[in-house]
Protein backbone atom coordinates (compact mmCIF):
# COMPACT_ATOMS: atom_id res chain seq x y z
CA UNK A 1 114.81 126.34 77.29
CA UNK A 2 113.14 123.46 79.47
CA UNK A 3 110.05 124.41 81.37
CA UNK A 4 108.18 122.19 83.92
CA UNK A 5 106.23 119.68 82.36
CA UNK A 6 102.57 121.16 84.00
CA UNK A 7 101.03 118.06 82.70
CA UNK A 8 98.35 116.58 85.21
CA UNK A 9 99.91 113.20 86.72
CA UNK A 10 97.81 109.99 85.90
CA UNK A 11 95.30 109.80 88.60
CA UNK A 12 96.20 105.93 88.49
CA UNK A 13 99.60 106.67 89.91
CA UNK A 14 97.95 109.27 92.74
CA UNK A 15 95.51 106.41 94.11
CA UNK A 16 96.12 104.90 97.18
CA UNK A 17 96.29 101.33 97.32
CA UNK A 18 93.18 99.39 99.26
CA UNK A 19 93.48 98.94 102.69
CA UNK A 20 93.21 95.30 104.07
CA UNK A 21 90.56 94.53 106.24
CA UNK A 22 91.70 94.44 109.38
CA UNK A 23 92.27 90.92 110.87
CA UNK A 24 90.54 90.88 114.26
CA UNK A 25 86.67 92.55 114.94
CA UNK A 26 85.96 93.59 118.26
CA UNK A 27 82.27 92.24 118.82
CA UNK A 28 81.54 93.18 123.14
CA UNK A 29 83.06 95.64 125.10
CA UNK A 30 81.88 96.17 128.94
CA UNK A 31 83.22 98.35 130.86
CA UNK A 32 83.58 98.13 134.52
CA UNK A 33 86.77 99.10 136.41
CA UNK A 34 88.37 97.60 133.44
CA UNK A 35 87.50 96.90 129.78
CA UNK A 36 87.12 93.62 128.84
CA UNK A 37 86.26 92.46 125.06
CA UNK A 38 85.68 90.04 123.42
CA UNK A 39 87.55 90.18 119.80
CA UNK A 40 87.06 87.52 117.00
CA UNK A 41 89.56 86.55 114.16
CA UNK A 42 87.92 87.50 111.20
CA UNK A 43 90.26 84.72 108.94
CA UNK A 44 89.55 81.80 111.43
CA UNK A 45 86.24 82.74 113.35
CA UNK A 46 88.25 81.69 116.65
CA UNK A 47 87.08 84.02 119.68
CA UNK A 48 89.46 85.74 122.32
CA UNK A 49 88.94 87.31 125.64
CA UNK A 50 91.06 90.70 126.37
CA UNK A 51 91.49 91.78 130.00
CA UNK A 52 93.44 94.04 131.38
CA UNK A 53 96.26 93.77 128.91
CA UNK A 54 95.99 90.03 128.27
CA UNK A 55 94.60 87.81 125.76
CA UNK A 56 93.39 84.29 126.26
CA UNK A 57 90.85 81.77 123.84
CA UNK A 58 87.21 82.24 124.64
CA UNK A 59 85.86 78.31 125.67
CA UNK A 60 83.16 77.14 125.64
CA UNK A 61 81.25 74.64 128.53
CA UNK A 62 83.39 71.91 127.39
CA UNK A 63 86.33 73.37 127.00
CA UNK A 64 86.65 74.09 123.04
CA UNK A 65 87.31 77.60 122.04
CA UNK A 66 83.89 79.66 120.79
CA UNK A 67 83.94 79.88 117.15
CA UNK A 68 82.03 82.18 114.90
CA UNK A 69 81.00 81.36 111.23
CA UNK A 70 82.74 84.04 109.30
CA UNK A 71 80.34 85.29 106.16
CA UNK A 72 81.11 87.87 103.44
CA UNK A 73 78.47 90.01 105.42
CA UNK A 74 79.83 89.42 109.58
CA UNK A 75 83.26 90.95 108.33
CA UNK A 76 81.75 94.22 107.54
C-alpha cells in the first residue's frame, strides 16, 4: 500500500529567492496640482525629473545632468 510521504519539505526548497533592489530611488516628491519627483538611478547615480507622466535628465547650471555618488548606505 503507498501512503503520502508526510515528510516535512526542505525549508531550502520553500525559501523565496532575494528580491533585487529596485533600480531607481525616488528622493523629492512635491505635490502641487501635479506630482513632480525627482528619482535617481541607483546603478549610475544619474538624476531624472518626472512630471506629469514624463521623464527627462535633471541638469545642472551648465547643462550636465545632476549626479549623485551612490554608497552601500544611499541605496538603502
Amino acid at each position: 500500500m503507498g501512503f503520502i510521504n508526510d515528510k516535512k519539505k526542505d525549508t531550502k526548497e520553500t525559501k523565496k529567492p532575494k528580491k533585487p533592489e529596485p533600480r531607481f530611488k525616488k528622493v523629492y516628491s512635491q505635490y502641487d496640482w501635479n506630482e513632480i519627483s525627482i528619482i535617481v538611478d541607483t546603478k549610475t547615480g544619474v538624476n531624472y525629473l518626472v512630471f506629469d507622466g514624463h521623464i527627462t535628465t535633471l541638469l545642472d547650471a551648465d547643462g550636465k545632468p545632476v549626479v549623485t555618488m551612490i554608497t552601500e548606505d544611499s541605496k538603502k
